[in-house]
C-alpha atoms as a PDB file:
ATOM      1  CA  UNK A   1       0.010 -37.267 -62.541  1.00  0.00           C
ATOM      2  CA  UNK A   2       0.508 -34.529 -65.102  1.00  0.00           C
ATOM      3  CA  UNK A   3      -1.713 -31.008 -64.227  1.00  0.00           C
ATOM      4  CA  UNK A   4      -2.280 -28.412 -66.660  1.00  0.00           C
ATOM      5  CA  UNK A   5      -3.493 -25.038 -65.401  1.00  0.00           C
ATOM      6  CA  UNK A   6      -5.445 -23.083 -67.624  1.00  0.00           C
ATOM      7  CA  UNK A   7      -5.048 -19.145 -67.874  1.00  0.00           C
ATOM      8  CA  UNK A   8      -7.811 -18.802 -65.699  1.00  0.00           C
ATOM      9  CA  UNK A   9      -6.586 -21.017 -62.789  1.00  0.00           C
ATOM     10  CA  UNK A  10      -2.746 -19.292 -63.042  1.00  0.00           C
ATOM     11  CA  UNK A  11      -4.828 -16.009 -62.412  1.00  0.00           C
ATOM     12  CA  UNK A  12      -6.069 -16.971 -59.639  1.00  0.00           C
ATOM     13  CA  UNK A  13      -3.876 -19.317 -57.853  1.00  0.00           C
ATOM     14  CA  UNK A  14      -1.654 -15.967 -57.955  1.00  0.00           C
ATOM     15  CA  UNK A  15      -4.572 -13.691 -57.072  1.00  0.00           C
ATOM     16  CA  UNK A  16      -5.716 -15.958 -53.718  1.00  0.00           C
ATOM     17  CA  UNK A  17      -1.690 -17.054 -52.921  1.00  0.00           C
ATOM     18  CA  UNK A  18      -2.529 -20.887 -53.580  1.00  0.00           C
ATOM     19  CA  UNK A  19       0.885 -23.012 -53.618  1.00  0.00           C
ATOM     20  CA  UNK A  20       0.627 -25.511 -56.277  1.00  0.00           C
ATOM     21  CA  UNK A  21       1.479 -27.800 -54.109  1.00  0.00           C
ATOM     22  CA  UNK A  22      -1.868 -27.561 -51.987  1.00  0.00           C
ATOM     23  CA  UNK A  23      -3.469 -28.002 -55.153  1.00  0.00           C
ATOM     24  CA  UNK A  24      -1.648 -30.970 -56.360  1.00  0.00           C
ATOM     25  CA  UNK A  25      -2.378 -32.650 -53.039  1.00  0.00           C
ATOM     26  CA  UNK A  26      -5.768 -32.116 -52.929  1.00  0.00           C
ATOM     27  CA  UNK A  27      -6.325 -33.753 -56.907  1.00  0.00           C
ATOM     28  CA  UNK A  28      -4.284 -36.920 -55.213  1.00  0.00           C
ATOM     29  CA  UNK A  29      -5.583 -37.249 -52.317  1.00  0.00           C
ATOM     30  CA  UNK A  30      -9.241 -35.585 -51.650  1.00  0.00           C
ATOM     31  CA  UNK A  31     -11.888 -36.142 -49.024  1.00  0.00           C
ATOM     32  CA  UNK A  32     -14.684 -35.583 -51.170  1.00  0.00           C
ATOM     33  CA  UNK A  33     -14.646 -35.810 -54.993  1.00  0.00           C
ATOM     34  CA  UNK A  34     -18.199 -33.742 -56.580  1.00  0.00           C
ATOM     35  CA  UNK A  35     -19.538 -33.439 -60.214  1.00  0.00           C
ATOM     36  CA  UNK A  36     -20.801 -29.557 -60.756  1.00  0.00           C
ATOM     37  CA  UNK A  37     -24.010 -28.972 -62.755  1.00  0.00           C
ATOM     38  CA  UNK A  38     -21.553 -28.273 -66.273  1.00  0.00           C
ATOM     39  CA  UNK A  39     -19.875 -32.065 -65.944  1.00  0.00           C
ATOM     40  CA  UNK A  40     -16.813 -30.897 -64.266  1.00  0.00           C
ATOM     41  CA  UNK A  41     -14.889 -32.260 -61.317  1.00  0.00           C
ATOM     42  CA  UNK A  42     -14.429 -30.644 -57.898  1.00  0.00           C
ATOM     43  CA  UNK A  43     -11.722 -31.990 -55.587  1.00  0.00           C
ATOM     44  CA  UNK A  44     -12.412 -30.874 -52.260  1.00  0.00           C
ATOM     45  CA  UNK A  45      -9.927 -31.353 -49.147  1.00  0.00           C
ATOM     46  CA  UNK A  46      -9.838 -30.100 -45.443  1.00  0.00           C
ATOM     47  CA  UNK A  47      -7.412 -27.584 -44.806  1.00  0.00           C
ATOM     48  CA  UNK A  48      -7.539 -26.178 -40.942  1.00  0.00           C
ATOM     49  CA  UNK A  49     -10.576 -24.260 -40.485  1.00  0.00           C
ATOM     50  CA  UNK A  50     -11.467 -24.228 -44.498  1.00  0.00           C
ATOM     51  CA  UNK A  51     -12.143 -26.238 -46.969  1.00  0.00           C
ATOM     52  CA  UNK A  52      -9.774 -25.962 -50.838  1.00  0.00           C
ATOM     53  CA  UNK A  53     -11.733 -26.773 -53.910  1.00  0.00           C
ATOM     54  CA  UNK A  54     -10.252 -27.563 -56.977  1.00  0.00           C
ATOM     55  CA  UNK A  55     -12.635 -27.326 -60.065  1.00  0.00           C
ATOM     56  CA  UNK A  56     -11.141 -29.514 -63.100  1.00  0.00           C
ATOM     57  CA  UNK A  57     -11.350 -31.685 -65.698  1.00  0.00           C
ATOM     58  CA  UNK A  58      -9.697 -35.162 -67.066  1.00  0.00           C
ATOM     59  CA  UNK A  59      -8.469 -35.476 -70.276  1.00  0.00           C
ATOM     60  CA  UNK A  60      -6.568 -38.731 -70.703  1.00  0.00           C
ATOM     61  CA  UNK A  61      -4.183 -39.048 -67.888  1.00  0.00           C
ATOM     62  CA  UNK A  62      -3.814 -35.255 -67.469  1.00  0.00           C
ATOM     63  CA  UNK A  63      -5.745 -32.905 -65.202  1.00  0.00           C
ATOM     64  CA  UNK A  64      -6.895 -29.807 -66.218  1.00  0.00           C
ATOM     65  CA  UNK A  65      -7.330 -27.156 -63.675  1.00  0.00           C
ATOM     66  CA  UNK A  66      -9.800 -24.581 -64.132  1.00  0.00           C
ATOM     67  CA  UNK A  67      -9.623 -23.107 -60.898  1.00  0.00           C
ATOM     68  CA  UNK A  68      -9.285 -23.012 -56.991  1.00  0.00           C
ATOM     69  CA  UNK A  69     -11.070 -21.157 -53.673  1.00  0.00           C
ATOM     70  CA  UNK A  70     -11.406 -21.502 -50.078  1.00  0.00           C
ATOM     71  CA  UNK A  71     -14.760 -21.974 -48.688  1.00  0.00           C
ATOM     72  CA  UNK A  72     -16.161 -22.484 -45.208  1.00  0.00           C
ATOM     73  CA  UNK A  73     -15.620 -26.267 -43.662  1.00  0.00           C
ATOM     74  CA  UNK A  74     -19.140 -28.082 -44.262  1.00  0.00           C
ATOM     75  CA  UNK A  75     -20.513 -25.895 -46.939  1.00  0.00           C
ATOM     76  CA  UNK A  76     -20.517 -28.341 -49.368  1.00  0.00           C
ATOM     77  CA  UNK A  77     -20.754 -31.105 -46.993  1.00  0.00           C
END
């Protein structure tokens, strides 16, 4: 899988101390995939008392990450 991280998401993913890792695992292997109201995809995955969200989008066989954040487990749920 070949992820692309727009300006944006590098900001951020520095700002909140993300590893790219977490965010790699979470486009491969998330609990809950969601559709926001603008047509993009949000990977969501458990992660100890939170939950990571990864908002992107698919072009081809590359994903685009717009950005990440932590949010409380069964917000979205």
């Amino acid at each position: 899988m070949e992820v692309i991280y727009t300006i944006h998401a590098e900001e951020k993913l520095l700002e909140r101390e993300f590893e790219k890792s977490a965010i790699e695992e979470t486009l491969e292997k998330p609990d809950r995939i969601f559709t926001s109201r603008l047509g993009r995809m949000i990977a969501q995955k458990a992660m100890e008392d939170r939950s990571l969200r990864v908002v992107y989008e698919v072009e081809g066989s590359v994903y685009i990450v717009i950005t990440a954040y932590y949010t409380k487990r069964g917000r979205y749920e």
